[in-house]
Protein backbone atom coordinates (compact mmCIF):
# COMPACT_ATOMS: atom_id res chain seq x y z
CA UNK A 1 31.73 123.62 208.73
CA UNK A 2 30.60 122.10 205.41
CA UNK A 3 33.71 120.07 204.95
CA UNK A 4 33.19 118.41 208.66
CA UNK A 5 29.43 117.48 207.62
CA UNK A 6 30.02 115.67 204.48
CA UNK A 7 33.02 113.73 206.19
CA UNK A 8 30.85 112.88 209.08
CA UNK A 9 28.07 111.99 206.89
CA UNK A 10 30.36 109.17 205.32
CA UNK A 11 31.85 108.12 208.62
CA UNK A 12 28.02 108.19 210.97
CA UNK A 13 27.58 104.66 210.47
CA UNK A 14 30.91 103.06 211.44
CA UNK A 15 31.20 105.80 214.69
CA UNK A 16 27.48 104.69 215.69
CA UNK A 17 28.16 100.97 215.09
CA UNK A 18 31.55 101.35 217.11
CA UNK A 19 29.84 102.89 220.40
CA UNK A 20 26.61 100.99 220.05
CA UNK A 21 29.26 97.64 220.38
CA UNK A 22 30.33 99.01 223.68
CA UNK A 23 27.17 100.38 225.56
CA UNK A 24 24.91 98.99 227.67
CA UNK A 25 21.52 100.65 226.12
CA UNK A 26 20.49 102.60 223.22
CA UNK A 27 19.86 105.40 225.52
CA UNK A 28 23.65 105.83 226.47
CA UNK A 29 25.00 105.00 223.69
CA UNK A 30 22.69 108.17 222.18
CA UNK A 31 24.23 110.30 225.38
CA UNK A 32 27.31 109.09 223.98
CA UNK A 33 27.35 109.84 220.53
CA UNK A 34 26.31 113.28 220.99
CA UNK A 35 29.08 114.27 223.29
CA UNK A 36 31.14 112.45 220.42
CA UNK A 37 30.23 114.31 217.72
CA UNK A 38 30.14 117.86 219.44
CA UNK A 39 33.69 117.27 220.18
CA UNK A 40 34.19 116.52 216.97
CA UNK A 41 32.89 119.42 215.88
CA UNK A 42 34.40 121.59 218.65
CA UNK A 43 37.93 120.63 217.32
CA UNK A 44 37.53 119.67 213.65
CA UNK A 45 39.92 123.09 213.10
CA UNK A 46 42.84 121.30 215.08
CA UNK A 47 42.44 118.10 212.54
CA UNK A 48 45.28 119.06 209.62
CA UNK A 49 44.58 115.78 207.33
CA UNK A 50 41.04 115.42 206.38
CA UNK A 51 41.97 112.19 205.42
CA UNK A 52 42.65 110.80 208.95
CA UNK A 53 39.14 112.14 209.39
CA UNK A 54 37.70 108.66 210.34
CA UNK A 55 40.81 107.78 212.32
CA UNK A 56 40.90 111.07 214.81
CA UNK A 57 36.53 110.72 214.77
CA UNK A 58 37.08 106.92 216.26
CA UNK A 59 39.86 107.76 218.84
CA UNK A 60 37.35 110.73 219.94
CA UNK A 61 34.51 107.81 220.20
CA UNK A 62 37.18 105.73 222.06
CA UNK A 63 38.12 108.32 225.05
CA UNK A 64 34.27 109.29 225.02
CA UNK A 65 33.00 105.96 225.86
CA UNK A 66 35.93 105.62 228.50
CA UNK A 67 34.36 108.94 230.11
CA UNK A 68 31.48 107.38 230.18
CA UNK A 69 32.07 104.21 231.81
CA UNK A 70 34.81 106.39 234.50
CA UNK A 71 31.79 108.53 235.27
CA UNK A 72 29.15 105.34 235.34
CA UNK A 73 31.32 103.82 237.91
CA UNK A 74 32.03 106.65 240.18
CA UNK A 75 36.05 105.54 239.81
CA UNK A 76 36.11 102.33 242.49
CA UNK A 77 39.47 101.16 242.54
CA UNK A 78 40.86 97.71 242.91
CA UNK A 79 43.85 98.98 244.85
CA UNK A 80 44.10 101.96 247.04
CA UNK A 81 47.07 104.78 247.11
CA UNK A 82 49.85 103.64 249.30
CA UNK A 83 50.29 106.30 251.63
CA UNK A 84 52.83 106.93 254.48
CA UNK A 85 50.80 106.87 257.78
CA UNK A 86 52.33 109.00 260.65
CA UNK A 87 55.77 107.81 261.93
CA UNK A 88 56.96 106.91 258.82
CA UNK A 89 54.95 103.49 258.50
CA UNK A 90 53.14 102.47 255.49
CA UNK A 91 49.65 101.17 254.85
CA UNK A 92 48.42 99.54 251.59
CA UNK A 93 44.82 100.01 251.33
CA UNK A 94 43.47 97.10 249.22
CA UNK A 95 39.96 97.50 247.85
CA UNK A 96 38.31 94.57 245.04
CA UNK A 97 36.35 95.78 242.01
CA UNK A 98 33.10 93.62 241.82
CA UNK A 99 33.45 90.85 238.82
CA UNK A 100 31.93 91.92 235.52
CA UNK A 101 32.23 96.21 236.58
CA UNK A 102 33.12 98.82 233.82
CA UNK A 103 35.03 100.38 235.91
CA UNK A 104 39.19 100.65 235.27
CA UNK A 105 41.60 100.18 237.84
CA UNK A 106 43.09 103.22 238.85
CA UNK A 107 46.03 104.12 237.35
CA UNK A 108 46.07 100.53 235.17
CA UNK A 109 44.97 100.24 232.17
CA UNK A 110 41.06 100.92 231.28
CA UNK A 111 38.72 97.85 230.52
CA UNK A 112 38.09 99.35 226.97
CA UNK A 113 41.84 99.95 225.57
CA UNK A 114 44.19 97.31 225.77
CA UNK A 115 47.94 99.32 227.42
CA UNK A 116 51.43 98.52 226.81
CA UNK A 117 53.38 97.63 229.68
CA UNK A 118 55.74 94.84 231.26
CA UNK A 119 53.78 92.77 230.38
CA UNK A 120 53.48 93.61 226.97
CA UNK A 121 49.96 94.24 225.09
CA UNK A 122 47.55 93.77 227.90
CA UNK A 123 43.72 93.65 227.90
CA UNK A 124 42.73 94.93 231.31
CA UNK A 125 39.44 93.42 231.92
CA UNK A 126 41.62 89.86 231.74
CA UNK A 127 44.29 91.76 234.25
CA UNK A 128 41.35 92.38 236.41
CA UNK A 129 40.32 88.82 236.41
CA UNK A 130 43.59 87.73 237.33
CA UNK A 131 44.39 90.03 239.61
CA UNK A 132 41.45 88.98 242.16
CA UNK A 133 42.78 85.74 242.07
CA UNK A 134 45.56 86.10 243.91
CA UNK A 135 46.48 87.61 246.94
CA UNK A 136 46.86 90.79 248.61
CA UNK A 137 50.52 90.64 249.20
CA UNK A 138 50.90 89.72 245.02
CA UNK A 139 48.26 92.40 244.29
CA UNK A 140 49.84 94.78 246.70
CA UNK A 141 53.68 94.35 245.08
CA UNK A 142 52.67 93.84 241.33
CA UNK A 143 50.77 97.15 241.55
CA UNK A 144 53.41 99.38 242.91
CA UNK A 145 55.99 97.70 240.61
CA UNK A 146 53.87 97.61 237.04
CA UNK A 147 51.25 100.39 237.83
CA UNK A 148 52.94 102.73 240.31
CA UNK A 149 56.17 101.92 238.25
CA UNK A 150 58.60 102.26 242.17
CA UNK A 151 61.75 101.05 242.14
CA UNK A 152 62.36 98.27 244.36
CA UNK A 153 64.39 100.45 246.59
CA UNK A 154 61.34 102.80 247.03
CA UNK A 155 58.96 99.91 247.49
CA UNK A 156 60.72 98.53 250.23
CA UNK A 157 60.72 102.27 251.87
CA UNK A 158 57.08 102.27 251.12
CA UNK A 159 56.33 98.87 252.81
CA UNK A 160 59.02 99.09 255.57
CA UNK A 161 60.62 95.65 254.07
CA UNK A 162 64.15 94.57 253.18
CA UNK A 163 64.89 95.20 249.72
CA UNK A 164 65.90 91.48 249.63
CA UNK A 165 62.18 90.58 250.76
CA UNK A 166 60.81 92.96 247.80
CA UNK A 167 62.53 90.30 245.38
CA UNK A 168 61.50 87.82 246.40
CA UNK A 169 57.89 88.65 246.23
CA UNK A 170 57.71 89.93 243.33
CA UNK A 171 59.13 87.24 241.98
CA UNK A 172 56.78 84.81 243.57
CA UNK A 173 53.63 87.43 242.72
CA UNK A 174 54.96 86.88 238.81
CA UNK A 175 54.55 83.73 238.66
CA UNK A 176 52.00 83.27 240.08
CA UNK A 177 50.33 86.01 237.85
CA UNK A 178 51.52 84.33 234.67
CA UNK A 179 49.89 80.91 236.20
CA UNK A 180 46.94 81.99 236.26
CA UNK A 181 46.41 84.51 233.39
CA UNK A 182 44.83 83.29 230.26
CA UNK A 183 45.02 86.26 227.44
CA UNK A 184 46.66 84.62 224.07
CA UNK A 185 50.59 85.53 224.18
CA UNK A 186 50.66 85.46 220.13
CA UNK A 187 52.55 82.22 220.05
CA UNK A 188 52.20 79.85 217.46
CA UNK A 189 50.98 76.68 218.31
CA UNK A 190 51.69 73.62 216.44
CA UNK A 191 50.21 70.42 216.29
CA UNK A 192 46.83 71.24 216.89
CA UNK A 193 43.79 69.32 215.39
CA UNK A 194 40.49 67.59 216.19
CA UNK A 195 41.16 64.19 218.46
CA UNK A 196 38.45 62.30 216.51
CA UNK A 197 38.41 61.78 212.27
CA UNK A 198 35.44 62.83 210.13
CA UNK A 199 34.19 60.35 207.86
CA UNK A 200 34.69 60.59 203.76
CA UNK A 201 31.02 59.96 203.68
CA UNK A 202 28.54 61.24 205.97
CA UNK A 203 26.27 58.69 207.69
CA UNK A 204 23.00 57.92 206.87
CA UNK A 205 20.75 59.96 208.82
CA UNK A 206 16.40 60.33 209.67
CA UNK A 207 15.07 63.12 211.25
CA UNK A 208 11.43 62.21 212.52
CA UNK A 209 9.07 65.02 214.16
CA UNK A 210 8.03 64.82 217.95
CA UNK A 211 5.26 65.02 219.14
CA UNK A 212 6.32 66.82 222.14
CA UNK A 213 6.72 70.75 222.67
CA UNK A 214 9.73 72.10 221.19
CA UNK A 215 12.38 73.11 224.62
CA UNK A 216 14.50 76.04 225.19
CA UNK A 217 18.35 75.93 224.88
CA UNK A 218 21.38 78.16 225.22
CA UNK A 219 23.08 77.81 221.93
CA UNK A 220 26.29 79.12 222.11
CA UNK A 221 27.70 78.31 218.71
CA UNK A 222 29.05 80.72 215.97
CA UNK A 223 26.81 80.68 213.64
CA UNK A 224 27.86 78.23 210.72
CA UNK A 225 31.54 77.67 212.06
CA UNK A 226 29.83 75.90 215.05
CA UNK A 227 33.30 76.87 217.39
CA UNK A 228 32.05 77.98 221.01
CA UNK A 229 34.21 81.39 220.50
CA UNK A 230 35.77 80.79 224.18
CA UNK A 231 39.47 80.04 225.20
CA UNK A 232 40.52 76.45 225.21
CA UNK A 233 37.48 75.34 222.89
CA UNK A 234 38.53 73.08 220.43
CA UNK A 235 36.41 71.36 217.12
CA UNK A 236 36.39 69.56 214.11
CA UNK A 237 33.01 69.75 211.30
CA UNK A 238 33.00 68.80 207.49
CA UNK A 239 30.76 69.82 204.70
CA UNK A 240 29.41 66.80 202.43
CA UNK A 241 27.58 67.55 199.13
CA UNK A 242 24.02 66.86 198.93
CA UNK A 243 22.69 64.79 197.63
CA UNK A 244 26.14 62.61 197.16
CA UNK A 245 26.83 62.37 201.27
CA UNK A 246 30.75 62.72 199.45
CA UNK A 247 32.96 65.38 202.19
CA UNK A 248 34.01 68.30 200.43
CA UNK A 249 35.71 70.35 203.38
CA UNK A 250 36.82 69.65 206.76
CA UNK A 251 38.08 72.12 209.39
CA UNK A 252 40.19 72.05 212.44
CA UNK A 253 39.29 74.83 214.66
CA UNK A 254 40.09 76.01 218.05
CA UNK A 255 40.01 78.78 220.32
CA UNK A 256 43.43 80.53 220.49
CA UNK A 257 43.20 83.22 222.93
CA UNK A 258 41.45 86.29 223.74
CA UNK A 259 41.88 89.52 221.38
CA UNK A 260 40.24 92.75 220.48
CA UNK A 261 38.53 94.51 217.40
CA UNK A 262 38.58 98.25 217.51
CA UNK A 263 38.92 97.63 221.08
CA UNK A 264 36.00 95.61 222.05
CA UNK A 265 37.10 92.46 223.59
CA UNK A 266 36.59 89.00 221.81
CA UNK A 267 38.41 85.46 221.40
CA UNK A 268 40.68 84.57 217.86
CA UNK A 269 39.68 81.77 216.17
CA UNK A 270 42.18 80.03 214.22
CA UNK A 271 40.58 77.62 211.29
CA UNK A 272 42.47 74.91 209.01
CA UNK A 273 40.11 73.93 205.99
CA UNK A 274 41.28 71.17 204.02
CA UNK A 275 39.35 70.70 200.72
CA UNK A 276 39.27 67.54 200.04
CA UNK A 277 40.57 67.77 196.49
CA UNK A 278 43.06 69.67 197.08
CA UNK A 279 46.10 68.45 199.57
CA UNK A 280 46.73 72.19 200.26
CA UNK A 281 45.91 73.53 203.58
CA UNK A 282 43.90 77.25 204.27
CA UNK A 283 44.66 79.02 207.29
CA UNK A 284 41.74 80.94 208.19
CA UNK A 285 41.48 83.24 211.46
CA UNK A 286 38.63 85.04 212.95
CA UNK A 287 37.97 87.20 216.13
CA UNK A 288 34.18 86.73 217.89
CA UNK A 289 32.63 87.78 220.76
CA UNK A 290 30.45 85.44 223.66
CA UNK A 291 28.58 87.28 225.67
CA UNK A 292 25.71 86.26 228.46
CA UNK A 293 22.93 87.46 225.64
CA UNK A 294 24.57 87.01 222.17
CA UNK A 295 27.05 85.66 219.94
CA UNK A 296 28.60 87.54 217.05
CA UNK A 297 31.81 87.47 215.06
CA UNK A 298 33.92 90.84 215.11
CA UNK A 299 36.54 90.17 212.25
CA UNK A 300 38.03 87.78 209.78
CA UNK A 301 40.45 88.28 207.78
CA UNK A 302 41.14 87.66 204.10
CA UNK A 303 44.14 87.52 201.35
CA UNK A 304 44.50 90.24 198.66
CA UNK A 305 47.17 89.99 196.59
CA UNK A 306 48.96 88.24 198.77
CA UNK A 307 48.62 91.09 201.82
CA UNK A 308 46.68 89.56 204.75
CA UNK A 309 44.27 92.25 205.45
CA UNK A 310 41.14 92.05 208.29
CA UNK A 311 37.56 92.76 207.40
CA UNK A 312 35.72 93.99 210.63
CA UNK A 313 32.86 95.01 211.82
CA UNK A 314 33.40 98.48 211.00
CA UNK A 315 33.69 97.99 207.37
CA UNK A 316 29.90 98.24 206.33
CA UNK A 317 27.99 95.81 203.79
CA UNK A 318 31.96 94.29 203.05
CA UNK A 319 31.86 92.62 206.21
CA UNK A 320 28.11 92.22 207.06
CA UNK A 321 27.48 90.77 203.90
CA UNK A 322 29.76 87.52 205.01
CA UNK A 323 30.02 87.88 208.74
CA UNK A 324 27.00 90.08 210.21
CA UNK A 325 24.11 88.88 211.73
CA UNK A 326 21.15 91.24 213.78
CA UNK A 327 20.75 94.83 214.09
CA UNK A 328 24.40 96.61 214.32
CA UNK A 329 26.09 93.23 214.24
CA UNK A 330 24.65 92.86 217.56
CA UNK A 331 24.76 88.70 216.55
CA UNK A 332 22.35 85.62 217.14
CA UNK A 333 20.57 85.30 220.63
CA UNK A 334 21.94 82.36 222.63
CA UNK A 335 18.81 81.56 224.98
CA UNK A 336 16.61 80.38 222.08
CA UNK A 337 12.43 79.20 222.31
CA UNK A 338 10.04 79.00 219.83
CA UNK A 339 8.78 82.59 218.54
CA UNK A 340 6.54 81.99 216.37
CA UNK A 341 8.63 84.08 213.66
CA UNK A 342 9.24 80.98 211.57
CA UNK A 343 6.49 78.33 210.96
CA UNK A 344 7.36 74.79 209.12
CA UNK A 345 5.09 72.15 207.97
CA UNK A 346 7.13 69.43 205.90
CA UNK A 347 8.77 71.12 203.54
CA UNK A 348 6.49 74.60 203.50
CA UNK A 349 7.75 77.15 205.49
CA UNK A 350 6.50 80.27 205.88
CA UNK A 351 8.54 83.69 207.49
CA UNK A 352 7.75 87.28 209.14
CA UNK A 353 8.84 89.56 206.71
CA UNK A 354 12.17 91.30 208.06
CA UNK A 355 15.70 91.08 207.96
CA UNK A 356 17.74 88.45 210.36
CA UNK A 357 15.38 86.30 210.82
CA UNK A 358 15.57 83.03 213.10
CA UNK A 359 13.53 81.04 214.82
CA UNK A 360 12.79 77.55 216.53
CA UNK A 361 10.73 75.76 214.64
CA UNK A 362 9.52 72.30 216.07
CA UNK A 363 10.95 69.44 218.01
CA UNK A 364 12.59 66.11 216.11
CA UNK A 365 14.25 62.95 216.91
CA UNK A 366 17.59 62.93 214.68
CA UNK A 367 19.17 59.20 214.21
CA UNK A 368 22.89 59.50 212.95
CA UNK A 369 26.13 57.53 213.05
CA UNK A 370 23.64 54.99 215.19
CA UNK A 371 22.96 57.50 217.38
CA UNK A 372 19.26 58.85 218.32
CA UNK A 373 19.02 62.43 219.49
CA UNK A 374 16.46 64.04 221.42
CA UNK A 375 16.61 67.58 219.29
CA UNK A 376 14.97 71.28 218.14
CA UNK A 377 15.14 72.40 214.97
CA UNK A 378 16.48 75.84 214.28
CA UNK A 379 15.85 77.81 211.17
CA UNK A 380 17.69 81.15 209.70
CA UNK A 381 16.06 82.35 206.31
CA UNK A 382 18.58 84.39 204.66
CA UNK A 383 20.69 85.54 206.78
CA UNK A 384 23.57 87.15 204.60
CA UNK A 385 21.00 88.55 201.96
CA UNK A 386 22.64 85.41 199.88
CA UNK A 387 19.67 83.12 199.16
CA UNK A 388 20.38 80.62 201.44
CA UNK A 389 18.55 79.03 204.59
CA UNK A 390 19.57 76.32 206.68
CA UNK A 391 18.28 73.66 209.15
CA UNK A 392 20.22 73.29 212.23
CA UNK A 393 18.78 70.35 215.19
CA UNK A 394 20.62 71.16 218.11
CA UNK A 395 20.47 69.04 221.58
CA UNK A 396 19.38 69.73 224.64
CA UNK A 397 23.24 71.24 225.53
CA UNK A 398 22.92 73.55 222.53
CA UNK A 399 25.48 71.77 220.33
CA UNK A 400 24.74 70.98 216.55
CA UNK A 401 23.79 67.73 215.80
CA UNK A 402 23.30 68.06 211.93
CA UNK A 403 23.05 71.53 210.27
CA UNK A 404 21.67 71.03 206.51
CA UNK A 405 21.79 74.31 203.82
CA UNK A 406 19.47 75.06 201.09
CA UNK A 407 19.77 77.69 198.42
CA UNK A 408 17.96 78.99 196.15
CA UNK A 409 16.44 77.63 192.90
CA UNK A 410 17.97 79.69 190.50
CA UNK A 411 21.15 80.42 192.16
CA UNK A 412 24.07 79.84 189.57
CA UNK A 413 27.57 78.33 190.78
CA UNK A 414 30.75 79.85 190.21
CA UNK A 415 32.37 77.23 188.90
CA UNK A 416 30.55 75.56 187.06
CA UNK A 417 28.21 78.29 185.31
CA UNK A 418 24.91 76.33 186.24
CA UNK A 419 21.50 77.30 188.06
CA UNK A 420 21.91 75.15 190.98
CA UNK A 421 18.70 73.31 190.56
CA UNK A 422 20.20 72.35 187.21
CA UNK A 423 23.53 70.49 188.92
CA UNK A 424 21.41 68.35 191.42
CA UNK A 425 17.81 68.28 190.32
CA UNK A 426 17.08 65.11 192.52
CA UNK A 427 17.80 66.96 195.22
CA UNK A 428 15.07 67.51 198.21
CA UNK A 429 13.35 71.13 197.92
CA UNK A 430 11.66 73.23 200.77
CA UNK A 431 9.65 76.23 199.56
CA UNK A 432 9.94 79.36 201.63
CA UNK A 433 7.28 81.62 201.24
CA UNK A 434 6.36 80.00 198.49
CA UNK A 435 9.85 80.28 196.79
CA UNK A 436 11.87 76.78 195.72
CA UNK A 437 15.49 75.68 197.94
CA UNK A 438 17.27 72.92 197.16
CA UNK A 439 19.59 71.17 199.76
CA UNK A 440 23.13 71.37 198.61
CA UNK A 441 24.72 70.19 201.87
CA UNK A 442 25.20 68.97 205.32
CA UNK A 443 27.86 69.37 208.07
CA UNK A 444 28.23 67.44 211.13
CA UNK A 445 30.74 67.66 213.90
CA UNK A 446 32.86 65.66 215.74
CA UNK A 447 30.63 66.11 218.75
CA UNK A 448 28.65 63.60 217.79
CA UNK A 449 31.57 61.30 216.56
């Protein structure tokens, strides 16, 4: 089995990054993986193309870590069999999976695959959300019509009911299903933009330290895109040059609809960036994930050769060198407090020594647009390996007030062929254990407009 080592070899990383995504604890996801790759190995004879290798080895993950969360939950189910009770009658047993469970409904689609149906491409945890909205009668019809797949004939047989009456509630259960169900459809939607304009020139701004202790806040932000990756959020933000204050970029952004990446369950994020000297418009769109401990981005995607193509989290140092953030692109904590990690005095500021690193590091007052905000200052040293760190004073709601970037000394721009320090020398610095950043720019968003 030489041939199934080496491929496996290449392959270990994306298989353990893709069931790490989806468990609970290192422990299962360990359990996990082993039962993955025995299988593997158990029917790497039966696999005719090596080259589909990493393919077949991910849709073995898939139906593993569905096992795993069938067994986990002892298969509850959110509807029970109809069955005909003596004398012909029937009897719908209904039965509600608790909110937030692993566990599939039976027969309907499982939470970790989306399934195609009536309905289209559904994602089932969003089904399952809807579905305990309504009520029994709509849960009762939708589920013998979409899961059990009856014939209205047979469901009115089942539920000793006119055909006629069969109709007319599903009809009713329909649309009342579609009311309340919030997954994207796909459609395009027009129009859509930030309500409030971004200046040409960012405002003046002071940032004074506090003398008080710096507080805890649930920062829910994508990191440097500063969307809250959840359904109906909407934003604008510019870049300005430092030290000029003169916009460079501004982007519409908003929330589209939920999504998934390799099947793990996130929210597309649809960006229009407008340089500003160029009249053209760039369509960006990304896929990120919120959850109750973290915030991460799954996927983006990017033009080559004119073929739109997405980078995700499965593609290594390609995508972690823009996009990743924390151990297995687990993301950036949301319930931030000061570690200790990072330390800043002035313009000295001084870092553990490891990868990812982010920290609170004091308490300011931040006057802009005539504004005075009572803020903490969060810092991330390097966070794509790109010599860069940035300053980001966040309110007590956990929404950016002013985020400010600094690279390095000698990094050179692309365009114009020059060490930065070279293009804005006048520039403030901050040294970083004990190495020279310049501040190149600022971004603001229309929160604060």
């Amino acid at each position: 089995m030489e041939d199934f080592e080496k491929l496996l070899n290449v392959e270990r990383a994306a298989i353990e990054r893709f069931v790490r995504l989806r468990m609970d604890s290192e422990a299962e996801a360990e359990d996990v993986l082993q039962e993955v790759y025995f299988a593997a190995w158990q029917k790497f004879s039966q696999l005719k193309n090596r080259e589909h290798f990493r393919a077949w080895l991910l849709s073995i993950a898939r139906n593993k870590c569905n096992d795993y969360f069938r067994k986990k939950a002892a298969r509850p189910e959110l509807l029970g069999a109809v069955d005909d009770e003596p004398g012909g009658c029937a009897r719908a047993d209904i039965r509600r999976l608790p909110r937030g469970s692993h566990a599939p409904l039976s027969d309907a689609p499982s939470q970790m695959e989306p399934s195609d149906g009536r309905f289209g491409i559904l994602e089932a945890y969003t089904v399952r959300e809807t579905m305990e909205q309504l009520g029994d009668k709509d849960k009762q019809i939708l589920y013998l019509y979409f899961w059990k797949e009856m014939p209205q004939a047979e469901i009115a047989r089942r539920l000793d009911i006119p055909v006629g009456t069969v109709k007319s509630r599903l009809h009713t259960a329909k649309q009342n299903f579609k009311s309340k169900y919030s997954c994207h459809t796909g459609e395009e939607q027009e129009g859509w933009r930030g309500a409030k304009e971004l200046p040409k020139r960012l405002f003046a701004y002071r940032i004074e330290a506090s003398a008080g202790a710096p507080f805890e806040v649930k920062w829910e932000e994508l990191m440097s895109w500063f969307l809250i990756p959840r359904t109906g959020e909407r934003l604008s933000w510019g870049m300005y040059e430092a030290p000029s204050g003169r916009r460079c970029f501004a982007y519409d952004m908003e929330a589209a609809g939920r999504t998934r990446v390799h099947g793990i369950a996130g929210v597309e994020l649809r960006a229009r960036e407008a340089p500003y000297s160029d009249k053209k418009l760039i369509d960006r769109t990304f896929v990120a994930q919120l959850t109750d401990t973290h915030c991460r981005y799954l996927a983006a995607t990017r033009n080559e050769g004119g073929i739109r193509s997405y980078l995700t989290f499965l593609d290594g140092d390609a995508f972690f060198t823009g996009w990743g953030f924390g151990e297995a692109n687990c993301g950036h904590e949301t319930s931030l407090f000061p570690k200790g990690n990072i330390r800043k005095d002035g313009r000295i500021v001084t870092g553990a020594d490891r990868a990812f690193l982010q920290d609170i590091v004091g308490r300011y007052t931040v006057t802009i647009n005539q504004k005075r905000y009572d803020a903490v200052c969060l810092m991330t040293l390097e966070s794509y390996g790109c010599g860069m760190v940035s300053e980001q004073y966040l309110d007590r709601e956990g929404r950016t007030l002013l985020w400010r970037g600094f690279s390095r000394m000698g990094w050179v721009t692309d365009r114009l062929k020059k060490i930065w320090g070279e293009r804005i020398p006048e520039s403030e610095q901050l040294f970083v254990n004990g190495t020279p950043y310049l501040h190149w720019c600022d971004c603001i968003t229309d929160y604060i407009l």
